[in-house]
PDB file of N, CA and C in Angstrom:
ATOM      1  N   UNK A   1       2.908  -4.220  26.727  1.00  0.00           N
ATOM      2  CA  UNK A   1       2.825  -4.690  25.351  1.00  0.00           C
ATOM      3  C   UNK A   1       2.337  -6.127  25.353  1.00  0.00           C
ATOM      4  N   UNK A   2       1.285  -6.753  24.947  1.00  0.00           N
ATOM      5  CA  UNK A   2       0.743  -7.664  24.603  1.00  0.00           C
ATOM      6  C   UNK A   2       1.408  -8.611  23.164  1.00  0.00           C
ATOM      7  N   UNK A   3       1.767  -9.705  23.347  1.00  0.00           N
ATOM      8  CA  UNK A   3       2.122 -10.598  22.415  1.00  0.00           C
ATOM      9  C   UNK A   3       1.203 -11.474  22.291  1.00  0.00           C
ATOM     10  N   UNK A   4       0.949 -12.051  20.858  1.00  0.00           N
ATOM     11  CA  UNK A   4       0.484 -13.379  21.167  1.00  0.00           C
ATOM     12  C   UNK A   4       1.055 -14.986  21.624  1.00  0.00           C
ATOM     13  N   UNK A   5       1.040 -15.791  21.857  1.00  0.00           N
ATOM     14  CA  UNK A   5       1.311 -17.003  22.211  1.00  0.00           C
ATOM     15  C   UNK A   5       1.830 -17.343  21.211  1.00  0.00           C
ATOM     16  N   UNK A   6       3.525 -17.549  21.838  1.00  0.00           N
ATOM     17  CA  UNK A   6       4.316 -18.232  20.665  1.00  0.00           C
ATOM     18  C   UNK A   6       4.779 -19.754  20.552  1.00  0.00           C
ATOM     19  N   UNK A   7       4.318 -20.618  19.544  1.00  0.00           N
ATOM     20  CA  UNK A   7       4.537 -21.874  19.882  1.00  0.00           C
ATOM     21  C   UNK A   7       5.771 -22.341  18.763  1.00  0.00           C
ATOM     22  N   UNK A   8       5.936 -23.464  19.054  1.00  0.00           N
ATOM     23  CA  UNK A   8       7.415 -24.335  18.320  1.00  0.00           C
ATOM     24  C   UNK A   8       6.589 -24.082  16.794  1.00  0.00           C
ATOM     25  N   UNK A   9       7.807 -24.190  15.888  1.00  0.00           N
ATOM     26  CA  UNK A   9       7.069 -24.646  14.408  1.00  0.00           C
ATOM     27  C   UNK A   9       8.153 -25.491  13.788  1.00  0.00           C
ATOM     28  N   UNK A  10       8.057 -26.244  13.289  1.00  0.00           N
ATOM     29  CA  UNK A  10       9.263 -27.369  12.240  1.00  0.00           C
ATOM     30  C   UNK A  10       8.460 -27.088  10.945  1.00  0.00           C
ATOM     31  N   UNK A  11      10.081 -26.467  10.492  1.00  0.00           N
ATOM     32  CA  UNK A  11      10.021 -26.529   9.442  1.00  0.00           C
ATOM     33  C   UNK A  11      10.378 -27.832   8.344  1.00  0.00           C
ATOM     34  N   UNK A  12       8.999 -28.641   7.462  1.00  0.00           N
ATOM     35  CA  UNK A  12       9.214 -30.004   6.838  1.00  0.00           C
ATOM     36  C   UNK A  12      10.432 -29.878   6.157  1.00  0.00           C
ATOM     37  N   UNK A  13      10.680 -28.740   5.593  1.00  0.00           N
ATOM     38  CA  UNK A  13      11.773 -28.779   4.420  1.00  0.00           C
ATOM     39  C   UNK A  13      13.027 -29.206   4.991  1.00  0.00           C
ATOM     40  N   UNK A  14      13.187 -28.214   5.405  1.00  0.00           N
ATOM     41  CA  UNK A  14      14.494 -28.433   6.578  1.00  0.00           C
ATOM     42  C   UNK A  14      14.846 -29.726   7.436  1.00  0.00           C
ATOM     43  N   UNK A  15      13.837 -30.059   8.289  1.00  0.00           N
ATOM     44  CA  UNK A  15      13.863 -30.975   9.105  1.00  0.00           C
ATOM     45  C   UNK A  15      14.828 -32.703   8.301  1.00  0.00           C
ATOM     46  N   UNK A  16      15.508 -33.145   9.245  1.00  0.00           N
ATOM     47  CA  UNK A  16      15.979 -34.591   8.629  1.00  0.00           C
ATOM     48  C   UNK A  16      15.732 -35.516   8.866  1.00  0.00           C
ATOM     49  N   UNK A  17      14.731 -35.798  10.011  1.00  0.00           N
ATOM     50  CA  UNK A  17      14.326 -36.976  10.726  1.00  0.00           C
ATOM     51  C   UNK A  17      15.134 -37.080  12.106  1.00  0.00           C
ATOM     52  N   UNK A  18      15.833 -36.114  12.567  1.00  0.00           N
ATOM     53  CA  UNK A  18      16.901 -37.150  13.270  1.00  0.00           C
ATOM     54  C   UNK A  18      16.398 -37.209  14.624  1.00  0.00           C
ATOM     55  N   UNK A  19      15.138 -36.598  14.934  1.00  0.00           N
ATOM     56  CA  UNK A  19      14.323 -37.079  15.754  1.00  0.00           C
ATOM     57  C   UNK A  19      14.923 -36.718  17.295  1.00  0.00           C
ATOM     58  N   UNK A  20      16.048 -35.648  17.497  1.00  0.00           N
ATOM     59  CA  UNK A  20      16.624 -35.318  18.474  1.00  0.00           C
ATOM     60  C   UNK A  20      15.573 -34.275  19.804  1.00  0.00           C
ATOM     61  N   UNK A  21      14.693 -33.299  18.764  1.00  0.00           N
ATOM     62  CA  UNK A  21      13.365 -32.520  19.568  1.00  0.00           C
ATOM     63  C   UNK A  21      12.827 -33.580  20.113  1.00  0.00           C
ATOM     64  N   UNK A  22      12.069 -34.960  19.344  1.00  0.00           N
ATOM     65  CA  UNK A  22      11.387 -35.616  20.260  1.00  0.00           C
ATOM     66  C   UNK A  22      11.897 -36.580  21.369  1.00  0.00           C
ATOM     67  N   UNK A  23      13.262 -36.502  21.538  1.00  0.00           N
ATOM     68  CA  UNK A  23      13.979 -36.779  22.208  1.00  0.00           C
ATOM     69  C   UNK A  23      13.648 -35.645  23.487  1.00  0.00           C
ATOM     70  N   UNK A  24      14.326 -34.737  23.607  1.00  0.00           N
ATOM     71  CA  UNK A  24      13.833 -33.949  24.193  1.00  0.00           C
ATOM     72  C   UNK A  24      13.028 -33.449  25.219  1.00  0.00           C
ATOM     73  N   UNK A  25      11.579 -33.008  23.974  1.00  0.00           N
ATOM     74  CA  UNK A  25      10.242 -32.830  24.289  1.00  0.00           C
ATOM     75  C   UNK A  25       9.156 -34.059  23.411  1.00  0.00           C
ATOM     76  N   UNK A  26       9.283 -34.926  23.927  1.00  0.00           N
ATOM     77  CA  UNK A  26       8.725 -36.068  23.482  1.00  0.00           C
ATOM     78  C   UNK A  26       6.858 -35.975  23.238  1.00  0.00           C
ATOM     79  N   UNK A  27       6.407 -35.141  24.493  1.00  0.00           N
ATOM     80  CA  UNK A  27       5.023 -34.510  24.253  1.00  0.00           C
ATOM     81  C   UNK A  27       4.535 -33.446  23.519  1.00  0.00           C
ATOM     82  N   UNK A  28       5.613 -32.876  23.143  1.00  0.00           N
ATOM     83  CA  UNK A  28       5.431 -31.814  22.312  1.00  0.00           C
ATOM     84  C   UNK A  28       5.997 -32.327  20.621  1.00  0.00           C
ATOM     85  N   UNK A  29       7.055 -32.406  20.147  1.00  0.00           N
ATOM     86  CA  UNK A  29       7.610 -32.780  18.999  1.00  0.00           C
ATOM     87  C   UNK A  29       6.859 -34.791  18.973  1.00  0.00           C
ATOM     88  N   UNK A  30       6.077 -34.789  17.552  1.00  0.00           N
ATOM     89  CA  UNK A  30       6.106 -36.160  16.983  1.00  0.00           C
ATOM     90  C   UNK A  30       6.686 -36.937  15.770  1.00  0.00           C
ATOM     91  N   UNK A  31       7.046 -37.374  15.715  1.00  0.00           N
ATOM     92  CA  UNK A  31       7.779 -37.989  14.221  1.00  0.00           C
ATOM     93  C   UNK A  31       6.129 -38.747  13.650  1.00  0.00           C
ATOM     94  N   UNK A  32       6.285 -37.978  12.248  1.00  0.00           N
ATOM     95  CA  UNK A  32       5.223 -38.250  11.081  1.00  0.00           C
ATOM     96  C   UNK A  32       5.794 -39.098  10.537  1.00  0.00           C
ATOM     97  N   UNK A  33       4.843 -39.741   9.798  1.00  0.00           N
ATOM     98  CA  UNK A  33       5.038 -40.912   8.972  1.00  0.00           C
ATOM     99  C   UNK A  33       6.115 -40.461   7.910  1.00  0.00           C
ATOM    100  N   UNK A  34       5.912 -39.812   7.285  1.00  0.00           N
ATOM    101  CA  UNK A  34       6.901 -39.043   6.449  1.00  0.00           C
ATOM    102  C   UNK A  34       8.467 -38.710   6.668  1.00  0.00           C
ATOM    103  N   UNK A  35       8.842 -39.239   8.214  1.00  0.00           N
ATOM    104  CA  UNK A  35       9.981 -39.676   8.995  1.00  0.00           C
ATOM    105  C   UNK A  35      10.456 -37.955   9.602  1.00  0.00           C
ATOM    106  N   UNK A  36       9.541 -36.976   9.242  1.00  0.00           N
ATOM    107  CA  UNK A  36       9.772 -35.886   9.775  1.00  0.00           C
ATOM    108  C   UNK A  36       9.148 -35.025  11.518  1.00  0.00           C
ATOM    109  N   UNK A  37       9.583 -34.451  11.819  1.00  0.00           N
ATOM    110  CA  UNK A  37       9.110 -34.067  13.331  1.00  0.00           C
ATOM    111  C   UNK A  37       8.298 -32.896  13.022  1.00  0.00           C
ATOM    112  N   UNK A  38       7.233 -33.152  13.765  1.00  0.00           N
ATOM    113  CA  UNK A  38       5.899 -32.106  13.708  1.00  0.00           C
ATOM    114  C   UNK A  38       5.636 -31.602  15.595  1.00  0.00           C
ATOM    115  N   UNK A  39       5.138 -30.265  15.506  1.00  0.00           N
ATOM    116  CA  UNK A  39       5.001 -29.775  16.874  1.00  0.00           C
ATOM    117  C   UNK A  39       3.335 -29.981  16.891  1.00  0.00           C
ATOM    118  N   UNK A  40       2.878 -31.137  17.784  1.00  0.00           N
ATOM    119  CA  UNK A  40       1.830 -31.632  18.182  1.00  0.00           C
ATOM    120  C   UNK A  40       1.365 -31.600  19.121  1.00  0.00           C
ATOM    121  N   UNK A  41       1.824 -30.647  19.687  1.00  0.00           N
ATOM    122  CA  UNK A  41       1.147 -30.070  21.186  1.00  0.00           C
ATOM    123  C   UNK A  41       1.698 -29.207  21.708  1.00  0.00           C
ATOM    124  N   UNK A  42       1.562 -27.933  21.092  1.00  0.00           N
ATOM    125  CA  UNK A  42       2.990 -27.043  22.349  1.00  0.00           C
ATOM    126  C   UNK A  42       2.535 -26.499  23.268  1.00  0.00           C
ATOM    127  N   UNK A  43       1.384 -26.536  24.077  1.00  0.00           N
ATOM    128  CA  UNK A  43       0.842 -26.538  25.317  1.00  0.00           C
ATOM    129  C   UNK A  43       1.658 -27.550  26.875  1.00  0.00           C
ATOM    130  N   UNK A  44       1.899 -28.588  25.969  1.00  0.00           N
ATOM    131  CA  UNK A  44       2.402 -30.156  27.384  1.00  0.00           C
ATOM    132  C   UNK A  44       3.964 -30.026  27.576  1.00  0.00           C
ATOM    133  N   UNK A  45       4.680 -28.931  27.219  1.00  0.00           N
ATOM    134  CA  UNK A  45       5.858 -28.643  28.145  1.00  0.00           C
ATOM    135  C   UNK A  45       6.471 -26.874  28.648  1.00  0.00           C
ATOM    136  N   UNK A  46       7.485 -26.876  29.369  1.00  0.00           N
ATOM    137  CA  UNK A  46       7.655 -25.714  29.472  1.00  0.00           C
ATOM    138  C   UNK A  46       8.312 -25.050  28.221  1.00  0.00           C
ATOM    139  N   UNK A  47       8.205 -23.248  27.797  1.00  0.00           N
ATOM    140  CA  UNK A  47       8.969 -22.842  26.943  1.00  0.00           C
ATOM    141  C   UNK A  47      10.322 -23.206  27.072  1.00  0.00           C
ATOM    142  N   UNK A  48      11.093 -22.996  28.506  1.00  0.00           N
ATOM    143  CA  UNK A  48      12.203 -23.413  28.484  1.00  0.00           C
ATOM    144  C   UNK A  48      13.026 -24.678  27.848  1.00  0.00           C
ATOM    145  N   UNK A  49      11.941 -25.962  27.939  1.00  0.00           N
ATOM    146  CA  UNK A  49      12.588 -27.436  27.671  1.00  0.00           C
ATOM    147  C   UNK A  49      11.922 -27.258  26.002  1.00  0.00           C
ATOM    148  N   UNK A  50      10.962 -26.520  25.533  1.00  0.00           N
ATOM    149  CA  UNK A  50      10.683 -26.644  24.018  1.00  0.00           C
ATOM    150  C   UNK A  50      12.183 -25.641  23.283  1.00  0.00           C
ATOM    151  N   UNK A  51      12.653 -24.662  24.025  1.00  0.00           N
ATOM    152  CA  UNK A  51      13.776 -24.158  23.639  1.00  0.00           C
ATOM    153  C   UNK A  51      14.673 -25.134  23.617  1.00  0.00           C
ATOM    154  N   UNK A  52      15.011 -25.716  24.553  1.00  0.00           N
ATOM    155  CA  UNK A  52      16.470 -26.783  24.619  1.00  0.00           C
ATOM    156  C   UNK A  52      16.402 -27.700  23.783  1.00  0.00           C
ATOM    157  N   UNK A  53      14.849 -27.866  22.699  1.00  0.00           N
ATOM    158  CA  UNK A  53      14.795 -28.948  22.056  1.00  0.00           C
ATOM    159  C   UNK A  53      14.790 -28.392  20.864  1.00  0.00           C
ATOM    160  N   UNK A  54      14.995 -27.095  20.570  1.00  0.00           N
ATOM    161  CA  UNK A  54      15.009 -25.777  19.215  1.00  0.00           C
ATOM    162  C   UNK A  54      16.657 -25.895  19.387  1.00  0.00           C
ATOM    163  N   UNK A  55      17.366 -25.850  20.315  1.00  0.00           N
ATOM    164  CA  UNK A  55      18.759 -25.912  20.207  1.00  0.00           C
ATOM    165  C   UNK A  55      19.269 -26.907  20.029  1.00  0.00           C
ATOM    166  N   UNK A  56      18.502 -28.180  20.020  1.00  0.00           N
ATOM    167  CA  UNK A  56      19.448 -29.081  20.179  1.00  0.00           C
ATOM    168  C   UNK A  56      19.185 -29.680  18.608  1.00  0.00           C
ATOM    169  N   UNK A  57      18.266 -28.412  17.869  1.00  0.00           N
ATOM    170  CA  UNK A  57      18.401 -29.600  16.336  1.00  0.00           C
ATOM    171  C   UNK A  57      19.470 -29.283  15.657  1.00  0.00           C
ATOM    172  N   UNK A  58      20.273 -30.193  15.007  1.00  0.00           N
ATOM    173  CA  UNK A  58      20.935 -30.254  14.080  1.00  0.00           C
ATOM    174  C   UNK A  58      20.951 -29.192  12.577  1.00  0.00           C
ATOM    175  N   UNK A  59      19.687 -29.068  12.296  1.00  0.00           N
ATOM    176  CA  UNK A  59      19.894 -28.474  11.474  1.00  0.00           C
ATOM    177  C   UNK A  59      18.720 -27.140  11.074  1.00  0.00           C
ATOM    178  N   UNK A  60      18.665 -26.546  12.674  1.00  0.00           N
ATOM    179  CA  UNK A  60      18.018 -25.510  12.640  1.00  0.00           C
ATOM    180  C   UNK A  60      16.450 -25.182  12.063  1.00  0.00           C
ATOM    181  N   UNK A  61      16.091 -26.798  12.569  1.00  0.00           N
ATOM    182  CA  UNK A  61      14.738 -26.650  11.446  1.00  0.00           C
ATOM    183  C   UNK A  61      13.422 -25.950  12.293  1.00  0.00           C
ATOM    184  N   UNK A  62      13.761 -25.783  13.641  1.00  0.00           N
ATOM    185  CA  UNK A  62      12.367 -25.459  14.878  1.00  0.00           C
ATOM    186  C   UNK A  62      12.708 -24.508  15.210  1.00  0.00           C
ATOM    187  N   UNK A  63      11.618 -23.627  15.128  1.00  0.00           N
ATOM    188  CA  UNK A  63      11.757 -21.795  14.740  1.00  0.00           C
ATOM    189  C   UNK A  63      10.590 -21.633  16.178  1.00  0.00           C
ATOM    190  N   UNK A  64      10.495 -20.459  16.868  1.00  0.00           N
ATOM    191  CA  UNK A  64       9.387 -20.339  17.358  1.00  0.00           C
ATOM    192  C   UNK A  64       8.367 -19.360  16.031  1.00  0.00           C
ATOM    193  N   UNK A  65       7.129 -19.100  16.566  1.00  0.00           N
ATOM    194  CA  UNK A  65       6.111 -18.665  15.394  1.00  0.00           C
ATOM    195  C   UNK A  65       4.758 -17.914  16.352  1.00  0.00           C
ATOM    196  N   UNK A  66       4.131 -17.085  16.124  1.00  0.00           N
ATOM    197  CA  UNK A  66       3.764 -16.921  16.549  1.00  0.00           C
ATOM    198  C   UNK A  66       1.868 -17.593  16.323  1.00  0.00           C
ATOM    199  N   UNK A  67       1.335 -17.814  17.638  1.00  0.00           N
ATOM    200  CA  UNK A  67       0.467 -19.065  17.328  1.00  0.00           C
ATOM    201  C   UNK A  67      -0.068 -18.510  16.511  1.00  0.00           C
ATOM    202  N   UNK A  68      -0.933 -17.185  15.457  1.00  0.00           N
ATOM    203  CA  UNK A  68      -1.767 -17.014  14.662  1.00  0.00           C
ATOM    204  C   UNK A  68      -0.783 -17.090  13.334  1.00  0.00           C
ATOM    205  N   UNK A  69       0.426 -17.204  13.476  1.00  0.00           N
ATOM    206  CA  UNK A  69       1.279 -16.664  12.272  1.00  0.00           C
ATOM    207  C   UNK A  69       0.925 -18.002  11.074  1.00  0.00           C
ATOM    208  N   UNK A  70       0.378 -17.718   9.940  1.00  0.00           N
ATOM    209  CA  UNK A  70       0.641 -18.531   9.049  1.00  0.00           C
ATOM    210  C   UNK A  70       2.033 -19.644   8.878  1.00  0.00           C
ATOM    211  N   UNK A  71       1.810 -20.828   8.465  1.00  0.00           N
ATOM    212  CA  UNK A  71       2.853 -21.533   9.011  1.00  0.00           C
ATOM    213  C   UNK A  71       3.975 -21.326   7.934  1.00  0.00           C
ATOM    214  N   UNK A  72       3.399 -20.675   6.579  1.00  0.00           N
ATOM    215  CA  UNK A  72       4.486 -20.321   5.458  1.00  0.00           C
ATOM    216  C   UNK A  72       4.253 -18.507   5.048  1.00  0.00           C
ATOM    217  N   UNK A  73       5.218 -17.715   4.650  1.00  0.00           N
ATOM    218  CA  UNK A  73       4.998 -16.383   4.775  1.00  0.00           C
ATOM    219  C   UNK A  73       5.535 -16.400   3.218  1.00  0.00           C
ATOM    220  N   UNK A  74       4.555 -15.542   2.374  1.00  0.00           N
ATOM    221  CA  UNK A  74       5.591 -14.766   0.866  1.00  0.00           C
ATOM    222  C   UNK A  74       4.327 -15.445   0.446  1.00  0.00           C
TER     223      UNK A  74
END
């Protein structure tokens, strides 16, 4: 069975700033001007350490997605 390539996604709504993913995965998660964390490269770490940085948010805002998946669904 073939999947496509699943990368991090932050969700803006959700997200609080608290900047704990780019803690983390610092090459992958960036804090936007907007004081929110954006996934800006999910190629430059392993799935494993982009997971530990999906667990370690606070408030459940970094979902995996699949890379073609539209970033909003409905």
């Amino acid at each position: 069975m073939s999947m496509a390539k699943k990368v991090p996604f932050v969700d803006p709504e959700t997200c609080i700033g608290c900047s704990a993913c780019s803690a983390v995965c610092p090459d992958v998660f960036e804090m936007q001007e907007d004081g929110k964390s954006k996934a800006v490269n999910e190629a430059s770490d392993s799935e494993e350490n982009i997971q530990n940085a999906i667990d370690t948010c606070p408030v459940q805002a970094i979902r995996w997605k699949q890379k073609n998946e539209p970033a909003e669904k409905g």
